[in-house]
N, C-alpha and C. Protein backbone atom coordinates (compact mmCIF):
# COMPACT_ATOMS: atom_id res chain seq x y z
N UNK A 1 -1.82 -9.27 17.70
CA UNK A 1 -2.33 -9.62 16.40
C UNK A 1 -3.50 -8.69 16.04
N UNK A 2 -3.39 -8.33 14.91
CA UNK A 2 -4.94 -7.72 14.36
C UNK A 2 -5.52 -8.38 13.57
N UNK A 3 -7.19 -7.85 13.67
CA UNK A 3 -8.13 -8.43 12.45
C UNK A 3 -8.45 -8.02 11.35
N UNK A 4 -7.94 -6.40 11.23
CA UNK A 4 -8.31 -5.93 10.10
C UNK A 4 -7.02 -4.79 9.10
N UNK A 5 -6.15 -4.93 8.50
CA UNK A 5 -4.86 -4.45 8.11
C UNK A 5 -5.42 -4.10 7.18
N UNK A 6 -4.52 -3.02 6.54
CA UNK A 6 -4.41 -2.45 5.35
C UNK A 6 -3.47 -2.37 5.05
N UNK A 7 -3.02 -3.05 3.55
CA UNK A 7 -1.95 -2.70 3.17
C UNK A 7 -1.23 -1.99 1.92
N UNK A 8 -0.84 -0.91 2.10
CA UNK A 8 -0.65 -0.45 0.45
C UNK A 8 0.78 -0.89 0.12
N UNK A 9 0.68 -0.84 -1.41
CA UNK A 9 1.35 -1.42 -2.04
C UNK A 9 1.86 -0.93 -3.47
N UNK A 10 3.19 -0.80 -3.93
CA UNK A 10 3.36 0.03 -4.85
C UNK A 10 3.39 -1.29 -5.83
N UNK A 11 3.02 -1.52 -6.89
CA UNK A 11 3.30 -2.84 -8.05
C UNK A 11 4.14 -2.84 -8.46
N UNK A 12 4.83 -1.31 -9.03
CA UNK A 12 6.33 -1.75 -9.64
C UNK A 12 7.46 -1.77 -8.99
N UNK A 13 7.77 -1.92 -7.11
CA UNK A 13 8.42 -2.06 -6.23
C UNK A 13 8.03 -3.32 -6.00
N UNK A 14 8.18 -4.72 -7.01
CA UNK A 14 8.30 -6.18 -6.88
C UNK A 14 9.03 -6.71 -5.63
N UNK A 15 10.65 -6.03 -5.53
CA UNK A 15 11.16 -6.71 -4.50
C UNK A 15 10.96 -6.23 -3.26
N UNK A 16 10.20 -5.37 -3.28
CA UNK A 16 9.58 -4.94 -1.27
C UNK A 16 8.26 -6.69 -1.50
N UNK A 17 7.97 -6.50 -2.02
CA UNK A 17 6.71 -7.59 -1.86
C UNK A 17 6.46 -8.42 -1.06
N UNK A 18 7.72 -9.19 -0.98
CA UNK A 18 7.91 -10.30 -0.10
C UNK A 18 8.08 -10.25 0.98
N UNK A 19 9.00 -9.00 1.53
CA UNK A 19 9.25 -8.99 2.75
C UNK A 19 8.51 -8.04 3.22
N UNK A 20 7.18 -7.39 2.77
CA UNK A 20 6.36 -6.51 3.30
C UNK A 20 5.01 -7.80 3.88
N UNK A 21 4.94 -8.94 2.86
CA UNK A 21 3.23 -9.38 2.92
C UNK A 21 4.25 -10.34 4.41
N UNK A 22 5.65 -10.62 4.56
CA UNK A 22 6.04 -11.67 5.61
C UNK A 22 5.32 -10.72 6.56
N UNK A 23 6.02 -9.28 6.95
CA UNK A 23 5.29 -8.70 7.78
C UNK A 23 4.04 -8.29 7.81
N UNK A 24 3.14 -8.30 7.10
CA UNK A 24 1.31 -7.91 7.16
C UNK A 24 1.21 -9.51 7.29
N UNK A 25 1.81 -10.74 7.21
CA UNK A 25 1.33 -11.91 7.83
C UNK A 25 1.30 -12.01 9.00
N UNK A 26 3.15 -11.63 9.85
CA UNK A 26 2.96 -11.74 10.82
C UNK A 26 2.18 -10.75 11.95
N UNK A 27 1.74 -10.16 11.91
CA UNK A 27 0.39 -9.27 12.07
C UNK A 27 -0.56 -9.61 12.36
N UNK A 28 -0.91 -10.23 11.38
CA UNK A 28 -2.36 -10.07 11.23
C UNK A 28 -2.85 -11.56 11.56
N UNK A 29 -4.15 -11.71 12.65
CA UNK A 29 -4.75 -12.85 13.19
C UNK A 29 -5.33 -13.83 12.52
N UNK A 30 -5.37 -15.02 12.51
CA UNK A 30 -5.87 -16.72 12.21
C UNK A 30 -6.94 -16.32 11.58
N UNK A 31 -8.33 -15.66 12.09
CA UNK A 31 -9.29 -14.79 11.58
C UNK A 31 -9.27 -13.55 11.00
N UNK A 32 -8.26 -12.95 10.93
CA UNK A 32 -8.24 -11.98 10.46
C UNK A 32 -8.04 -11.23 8.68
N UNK A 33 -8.41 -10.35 8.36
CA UNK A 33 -8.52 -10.15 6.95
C UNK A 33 -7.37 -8.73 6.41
N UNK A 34 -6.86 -8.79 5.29
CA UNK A 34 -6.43 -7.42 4.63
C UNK A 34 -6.87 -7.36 3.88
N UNK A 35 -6.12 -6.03 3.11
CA UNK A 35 -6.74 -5.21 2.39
C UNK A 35 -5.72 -4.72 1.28
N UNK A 36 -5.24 -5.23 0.35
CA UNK A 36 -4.41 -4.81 -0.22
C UNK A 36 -4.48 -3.25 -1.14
N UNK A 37 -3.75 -2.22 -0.92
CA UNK A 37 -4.26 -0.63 -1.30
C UNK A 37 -3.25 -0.52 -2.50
N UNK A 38 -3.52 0.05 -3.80
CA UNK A 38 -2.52 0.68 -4.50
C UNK A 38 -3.23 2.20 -5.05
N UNK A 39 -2.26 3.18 -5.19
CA UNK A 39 -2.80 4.39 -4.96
C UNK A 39 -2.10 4.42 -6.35
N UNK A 40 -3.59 5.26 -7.67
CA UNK A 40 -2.75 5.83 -8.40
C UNK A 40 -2.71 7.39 -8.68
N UNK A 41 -1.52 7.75 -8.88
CA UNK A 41 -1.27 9.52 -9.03
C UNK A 41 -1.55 9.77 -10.46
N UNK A 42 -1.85 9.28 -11.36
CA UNK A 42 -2.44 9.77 -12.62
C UNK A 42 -3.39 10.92 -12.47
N UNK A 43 -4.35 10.55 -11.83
CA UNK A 43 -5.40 11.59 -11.32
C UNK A 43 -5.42 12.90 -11.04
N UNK A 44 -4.29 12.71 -10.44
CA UNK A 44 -3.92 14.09 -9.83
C UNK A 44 -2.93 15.13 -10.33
N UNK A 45 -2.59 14.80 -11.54
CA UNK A 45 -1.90 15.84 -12.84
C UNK A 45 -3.03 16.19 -13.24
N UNK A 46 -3.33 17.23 -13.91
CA UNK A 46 -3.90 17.32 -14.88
C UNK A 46 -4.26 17.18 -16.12
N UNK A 47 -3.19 16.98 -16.31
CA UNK A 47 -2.64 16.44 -17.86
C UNK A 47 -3.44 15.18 -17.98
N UNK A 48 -3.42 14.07 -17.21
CA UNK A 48 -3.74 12.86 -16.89
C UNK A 48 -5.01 12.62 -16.68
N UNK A 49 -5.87 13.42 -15.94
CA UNK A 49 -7.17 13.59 -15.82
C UNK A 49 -7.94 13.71 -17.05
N UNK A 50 -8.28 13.72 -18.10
CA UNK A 50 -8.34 14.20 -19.45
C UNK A 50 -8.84 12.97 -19.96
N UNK A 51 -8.00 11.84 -19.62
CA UNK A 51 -8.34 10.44 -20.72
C UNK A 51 -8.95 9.66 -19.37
N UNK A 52 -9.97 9.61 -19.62
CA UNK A 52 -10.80 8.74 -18.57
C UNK A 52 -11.02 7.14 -18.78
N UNK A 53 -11.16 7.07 -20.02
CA UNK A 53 -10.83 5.54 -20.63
C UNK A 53 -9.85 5.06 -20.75
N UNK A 54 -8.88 5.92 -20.89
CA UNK A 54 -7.41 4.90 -20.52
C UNK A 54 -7.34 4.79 -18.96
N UNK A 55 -7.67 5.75 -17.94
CA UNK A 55 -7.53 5.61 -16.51
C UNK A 55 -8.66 4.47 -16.46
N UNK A 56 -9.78 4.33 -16.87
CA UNK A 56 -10.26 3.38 -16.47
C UNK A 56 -9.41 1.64 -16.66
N UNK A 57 -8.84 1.60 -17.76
CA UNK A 57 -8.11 0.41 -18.22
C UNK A 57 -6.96 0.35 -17.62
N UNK A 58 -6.31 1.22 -17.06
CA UNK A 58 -5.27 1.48 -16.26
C UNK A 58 -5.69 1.22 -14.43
N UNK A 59 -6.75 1.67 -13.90
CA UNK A 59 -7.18 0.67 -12.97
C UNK A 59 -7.32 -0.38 -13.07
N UNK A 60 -8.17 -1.13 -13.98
CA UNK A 60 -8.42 -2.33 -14.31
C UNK A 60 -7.28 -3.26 -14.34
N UNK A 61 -6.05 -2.84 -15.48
CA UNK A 61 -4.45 -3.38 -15.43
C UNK A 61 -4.35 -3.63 -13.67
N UNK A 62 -4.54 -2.64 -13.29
CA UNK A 62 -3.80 -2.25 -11.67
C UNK A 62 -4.33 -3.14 -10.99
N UNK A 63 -5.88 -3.33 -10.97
CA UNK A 63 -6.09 -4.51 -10.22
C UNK A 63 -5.85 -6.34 -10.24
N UNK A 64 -6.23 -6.44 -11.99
CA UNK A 64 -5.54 -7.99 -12.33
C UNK A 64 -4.27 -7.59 -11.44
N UNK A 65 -2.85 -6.35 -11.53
CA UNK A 65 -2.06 -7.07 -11.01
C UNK A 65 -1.73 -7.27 -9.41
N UNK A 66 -2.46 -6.66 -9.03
CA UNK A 66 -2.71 -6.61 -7.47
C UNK A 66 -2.72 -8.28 -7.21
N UNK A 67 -4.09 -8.58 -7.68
CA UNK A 67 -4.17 -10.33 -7.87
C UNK A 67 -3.63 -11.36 -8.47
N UNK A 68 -2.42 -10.82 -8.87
CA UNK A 68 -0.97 -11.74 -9.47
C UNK A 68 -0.25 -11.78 -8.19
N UNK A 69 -0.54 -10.54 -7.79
CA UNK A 69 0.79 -10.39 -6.86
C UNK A 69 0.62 -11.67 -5.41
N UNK A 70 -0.81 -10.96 -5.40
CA UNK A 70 -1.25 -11.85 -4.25
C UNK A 70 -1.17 -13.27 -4.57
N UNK A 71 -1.44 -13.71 -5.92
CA UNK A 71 -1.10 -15.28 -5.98
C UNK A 71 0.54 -15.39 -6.12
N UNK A 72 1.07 -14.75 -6.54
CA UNK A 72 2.54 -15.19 -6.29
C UNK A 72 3.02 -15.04 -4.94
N UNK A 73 3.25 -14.59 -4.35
CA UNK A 73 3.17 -14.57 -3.05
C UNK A 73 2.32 -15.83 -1.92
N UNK A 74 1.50 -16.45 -2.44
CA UNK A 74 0.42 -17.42 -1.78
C UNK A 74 -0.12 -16.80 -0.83
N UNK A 75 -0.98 -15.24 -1.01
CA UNK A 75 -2.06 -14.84 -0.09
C UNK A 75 -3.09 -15.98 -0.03
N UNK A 76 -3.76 -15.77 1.51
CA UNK A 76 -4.96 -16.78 1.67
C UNK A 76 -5.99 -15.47 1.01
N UNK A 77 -6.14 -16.10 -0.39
CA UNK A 77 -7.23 -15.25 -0.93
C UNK A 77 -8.69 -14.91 -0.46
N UNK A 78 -9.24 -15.61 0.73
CA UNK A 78 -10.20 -15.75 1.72
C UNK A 78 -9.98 -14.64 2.23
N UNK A 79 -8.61 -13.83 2.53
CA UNK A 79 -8.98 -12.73 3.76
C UNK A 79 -8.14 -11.72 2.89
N UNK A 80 -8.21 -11.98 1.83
CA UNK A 80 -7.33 -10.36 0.71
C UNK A 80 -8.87 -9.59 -0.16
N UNK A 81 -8.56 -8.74 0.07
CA UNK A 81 -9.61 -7.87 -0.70
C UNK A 81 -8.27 -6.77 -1.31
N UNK A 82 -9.39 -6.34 -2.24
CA UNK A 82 -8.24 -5.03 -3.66
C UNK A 82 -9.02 -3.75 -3.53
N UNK A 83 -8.12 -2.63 -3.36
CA UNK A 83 -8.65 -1.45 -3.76
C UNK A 83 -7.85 -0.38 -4.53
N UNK A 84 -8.27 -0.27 -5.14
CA UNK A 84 -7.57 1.02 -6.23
C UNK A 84 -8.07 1.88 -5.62
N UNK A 85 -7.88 3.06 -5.54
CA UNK A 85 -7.76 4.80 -5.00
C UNK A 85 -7.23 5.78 -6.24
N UNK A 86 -7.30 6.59 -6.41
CA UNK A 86 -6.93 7.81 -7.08
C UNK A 86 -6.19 8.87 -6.06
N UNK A 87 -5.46 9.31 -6.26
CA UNK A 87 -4.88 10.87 -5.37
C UNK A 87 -3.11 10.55 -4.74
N UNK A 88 -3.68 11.47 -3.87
CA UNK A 88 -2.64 11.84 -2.90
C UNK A 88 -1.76 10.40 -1.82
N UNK A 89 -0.95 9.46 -2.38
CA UNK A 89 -0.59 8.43 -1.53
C UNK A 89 -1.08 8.57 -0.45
N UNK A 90 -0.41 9.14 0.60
CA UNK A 90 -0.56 9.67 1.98
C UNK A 90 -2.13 9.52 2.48
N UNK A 91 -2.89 10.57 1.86
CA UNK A 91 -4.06 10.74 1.74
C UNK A 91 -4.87 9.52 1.77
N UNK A 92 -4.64 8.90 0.62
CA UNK A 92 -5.97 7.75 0.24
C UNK A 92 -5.35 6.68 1.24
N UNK A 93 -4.35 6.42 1.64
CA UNK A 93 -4.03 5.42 3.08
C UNK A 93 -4.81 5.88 4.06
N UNK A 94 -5.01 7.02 4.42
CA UNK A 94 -5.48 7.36 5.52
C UNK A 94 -6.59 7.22 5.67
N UNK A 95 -7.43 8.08 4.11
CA UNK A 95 -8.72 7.93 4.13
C UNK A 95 -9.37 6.35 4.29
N UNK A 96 -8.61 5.48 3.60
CA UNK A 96 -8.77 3.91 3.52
C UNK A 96 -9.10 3.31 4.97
N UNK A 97 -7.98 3.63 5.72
CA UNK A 97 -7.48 3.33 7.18
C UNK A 97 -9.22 3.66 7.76
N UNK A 98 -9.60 4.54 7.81
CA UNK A 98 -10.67 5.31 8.41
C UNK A 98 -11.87 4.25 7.86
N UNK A 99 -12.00 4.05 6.69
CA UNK A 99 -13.31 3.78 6.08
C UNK A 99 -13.35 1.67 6.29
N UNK A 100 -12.11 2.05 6.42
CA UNK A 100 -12.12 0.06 6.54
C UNK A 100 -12.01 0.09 7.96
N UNK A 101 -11.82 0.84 8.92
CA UNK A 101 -12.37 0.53 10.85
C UNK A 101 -10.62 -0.02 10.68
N UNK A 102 -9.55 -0.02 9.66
CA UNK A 102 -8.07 -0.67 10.19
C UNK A 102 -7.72 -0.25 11.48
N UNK A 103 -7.16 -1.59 12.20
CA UNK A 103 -6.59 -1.57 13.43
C UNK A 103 -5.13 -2.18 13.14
N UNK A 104 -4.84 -2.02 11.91
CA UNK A 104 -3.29 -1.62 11.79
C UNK A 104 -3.07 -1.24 10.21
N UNK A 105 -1.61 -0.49 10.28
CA UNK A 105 -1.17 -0.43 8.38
C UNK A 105 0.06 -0.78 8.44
N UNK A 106 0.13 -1.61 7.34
CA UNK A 106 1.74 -2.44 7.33
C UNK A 106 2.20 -2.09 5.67
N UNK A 107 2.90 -1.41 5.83
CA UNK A 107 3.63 -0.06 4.92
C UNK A 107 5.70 -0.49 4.74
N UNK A 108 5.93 -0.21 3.38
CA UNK A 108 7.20 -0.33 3.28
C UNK A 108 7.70 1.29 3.29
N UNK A 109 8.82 1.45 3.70
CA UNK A 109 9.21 2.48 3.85
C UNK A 109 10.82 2.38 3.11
N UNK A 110 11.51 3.46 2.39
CA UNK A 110 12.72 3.50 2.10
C UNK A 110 13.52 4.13 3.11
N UNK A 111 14.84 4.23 2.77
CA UNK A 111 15.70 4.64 4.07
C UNK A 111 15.31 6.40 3.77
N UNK A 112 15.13 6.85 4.66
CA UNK A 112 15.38 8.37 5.04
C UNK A 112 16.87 9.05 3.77
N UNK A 113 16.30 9.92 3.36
CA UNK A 113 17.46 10.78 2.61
C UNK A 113 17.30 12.16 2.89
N UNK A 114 18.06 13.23 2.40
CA UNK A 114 18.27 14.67 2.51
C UNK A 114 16.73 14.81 2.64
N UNK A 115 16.52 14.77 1.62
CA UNK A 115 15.22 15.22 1.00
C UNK A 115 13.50 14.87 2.13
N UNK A 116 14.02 14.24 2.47
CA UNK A 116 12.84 13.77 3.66
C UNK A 116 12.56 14.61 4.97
N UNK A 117 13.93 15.50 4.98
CA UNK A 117 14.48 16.27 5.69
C UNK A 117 13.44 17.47 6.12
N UNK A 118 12.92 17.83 4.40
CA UNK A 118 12.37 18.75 4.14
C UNK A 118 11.03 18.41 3.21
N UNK A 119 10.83 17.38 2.99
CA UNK A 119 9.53 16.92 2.48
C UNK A 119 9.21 15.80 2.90
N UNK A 120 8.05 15.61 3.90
CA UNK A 120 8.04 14.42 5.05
C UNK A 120 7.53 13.61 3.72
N UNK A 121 8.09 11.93 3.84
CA UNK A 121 8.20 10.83 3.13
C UNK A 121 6.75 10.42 3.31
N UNK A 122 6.01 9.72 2.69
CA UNK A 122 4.65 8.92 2.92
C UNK A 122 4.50 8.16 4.16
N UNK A 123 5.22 7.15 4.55
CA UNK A 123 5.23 6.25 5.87
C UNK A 123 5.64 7.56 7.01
N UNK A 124 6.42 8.70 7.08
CA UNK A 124 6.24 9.65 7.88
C UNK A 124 4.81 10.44 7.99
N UNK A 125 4.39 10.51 6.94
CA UNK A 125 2.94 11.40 7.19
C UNK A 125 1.79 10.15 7.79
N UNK A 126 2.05 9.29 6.73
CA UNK A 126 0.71 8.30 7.72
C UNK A 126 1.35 7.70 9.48
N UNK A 127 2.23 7.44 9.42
CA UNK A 127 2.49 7.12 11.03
C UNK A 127 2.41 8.51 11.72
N UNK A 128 2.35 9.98 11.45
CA UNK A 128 2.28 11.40 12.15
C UNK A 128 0.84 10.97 12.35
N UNK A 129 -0.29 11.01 11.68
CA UNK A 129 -1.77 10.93 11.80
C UNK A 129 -2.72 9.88 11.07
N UNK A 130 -2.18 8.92 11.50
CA UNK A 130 -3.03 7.33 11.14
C UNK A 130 -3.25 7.24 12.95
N UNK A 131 -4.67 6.82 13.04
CA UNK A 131 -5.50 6.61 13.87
C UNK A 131 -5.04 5.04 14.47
N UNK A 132 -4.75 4.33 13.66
CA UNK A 132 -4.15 2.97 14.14
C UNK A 132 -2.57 2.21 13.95
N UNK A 133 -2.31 1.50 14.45
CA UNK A 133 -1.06 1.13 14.47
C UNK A 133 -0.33 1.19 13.11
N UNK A 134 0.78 1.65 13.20
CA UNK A 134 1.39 1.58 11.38
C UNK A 134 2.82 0.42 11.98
N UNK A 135 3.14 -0.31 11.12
CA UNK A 135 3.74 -0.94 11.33
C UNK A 135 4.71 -0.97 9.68
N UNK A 136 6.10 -0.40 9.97
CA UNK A 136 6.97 0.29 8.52
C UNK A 136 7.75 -0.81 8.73
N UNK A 137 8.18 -1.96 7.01
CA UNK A 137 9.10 -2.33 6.85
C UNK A 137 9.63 -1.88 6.19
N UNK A 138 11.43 -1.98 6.28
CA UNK A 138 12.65 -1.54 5.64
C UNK A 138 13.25 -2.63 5.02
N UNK A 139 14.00 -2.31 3.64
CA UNK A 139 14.65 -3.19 2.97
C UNK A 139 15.56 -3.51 3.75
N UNK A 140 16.55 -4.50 3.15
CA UNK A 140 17.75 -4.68 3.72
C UNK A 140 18.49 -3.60 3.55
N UNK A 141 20.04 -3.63 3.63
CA UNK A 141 20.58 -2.46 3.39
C UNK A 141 21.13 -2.50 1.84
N UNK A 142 20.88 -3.68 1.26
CA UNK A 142 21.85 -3.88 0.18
C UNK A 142 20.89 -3.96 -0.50
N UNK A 143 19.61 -4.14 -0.64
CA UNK A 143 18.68 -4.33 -1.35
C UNK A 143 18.16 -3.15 -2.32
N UNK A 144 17.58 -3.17 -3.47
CA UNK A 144 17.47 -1.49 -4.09
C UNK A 144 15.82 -2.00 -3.89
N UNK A 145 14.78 -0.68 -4.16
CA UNK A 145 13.36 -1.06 -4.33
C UNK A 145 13.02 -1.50 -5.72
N UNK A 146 13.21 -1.51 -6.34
CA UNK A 146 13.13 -2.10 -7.97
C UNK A 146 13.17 -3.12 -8.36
């Protein structure tokens, strides 16, 4: 069991939800707390960088829904904390991982395709160099992420 998880989380991948927080439950200890992460890539176009007041209202959106999610789901809101990030997915997990002392990350992962082949997937780069346990759930097989 761990005490301190991180978990990122994409918002408009609804149906990983459920079967990602079953696994960051079963995880994580009686005392123990997460961290729910959503990373946004706006930032990191350029194009996007430009309107700072809509990115600000666009975090803001991002977090109310972080805290939908978590009440639909029935997080023990006692041990959920929210963080928005800007950048590089990969990146701001890691950096997160580091700055919150996580002694695990409980991450959804899609199935492997061509393409992963040759451009390592997100749950491949943070389980290559995450400092603490990563722990990847997979959909079913019939399941789409959407």
């Amino acid at each position: 069991m761990f005490k301190n998880i991180l978990v990122p989380i994409h918002i408009a991948y609804s149906k990983n939800h459920k079967k990602l927080f079953e696994g960051a439950l079963e995880v994580l200890d009686d005392d123990g707390k997460m961290t729910l992460l959503f990373v946004n890539q706006n930032k990191i176009h350029s194009s996007m960088a430009l309107y700072e007041d809509s990115q600000s209202i666009y975090d803001h959106e991002a977090l109310d829904k972080l805290k939908e999610i978590a009440n639909i789901h029935s997080l023990p809101l006692d041990k959920v904390s929210f963080k928005i990030k800007d950048g590089v997915i990969h990146d701001e997990i890691l950096n997160e991982s580091k700055k919150l002392n996580a002694d695990a990350i409980v991450m959804m992962a899609t199935k492997p395709g061509l393409g992963s082949y040759f451009i390592s997937s997100t749950a491949e780069r943070v389980i290559r160099h995450a400092k603490c346990s990563v722990f990847v759930i997979r959909l079913d097989k019939n399941q789409k992420t959407n």
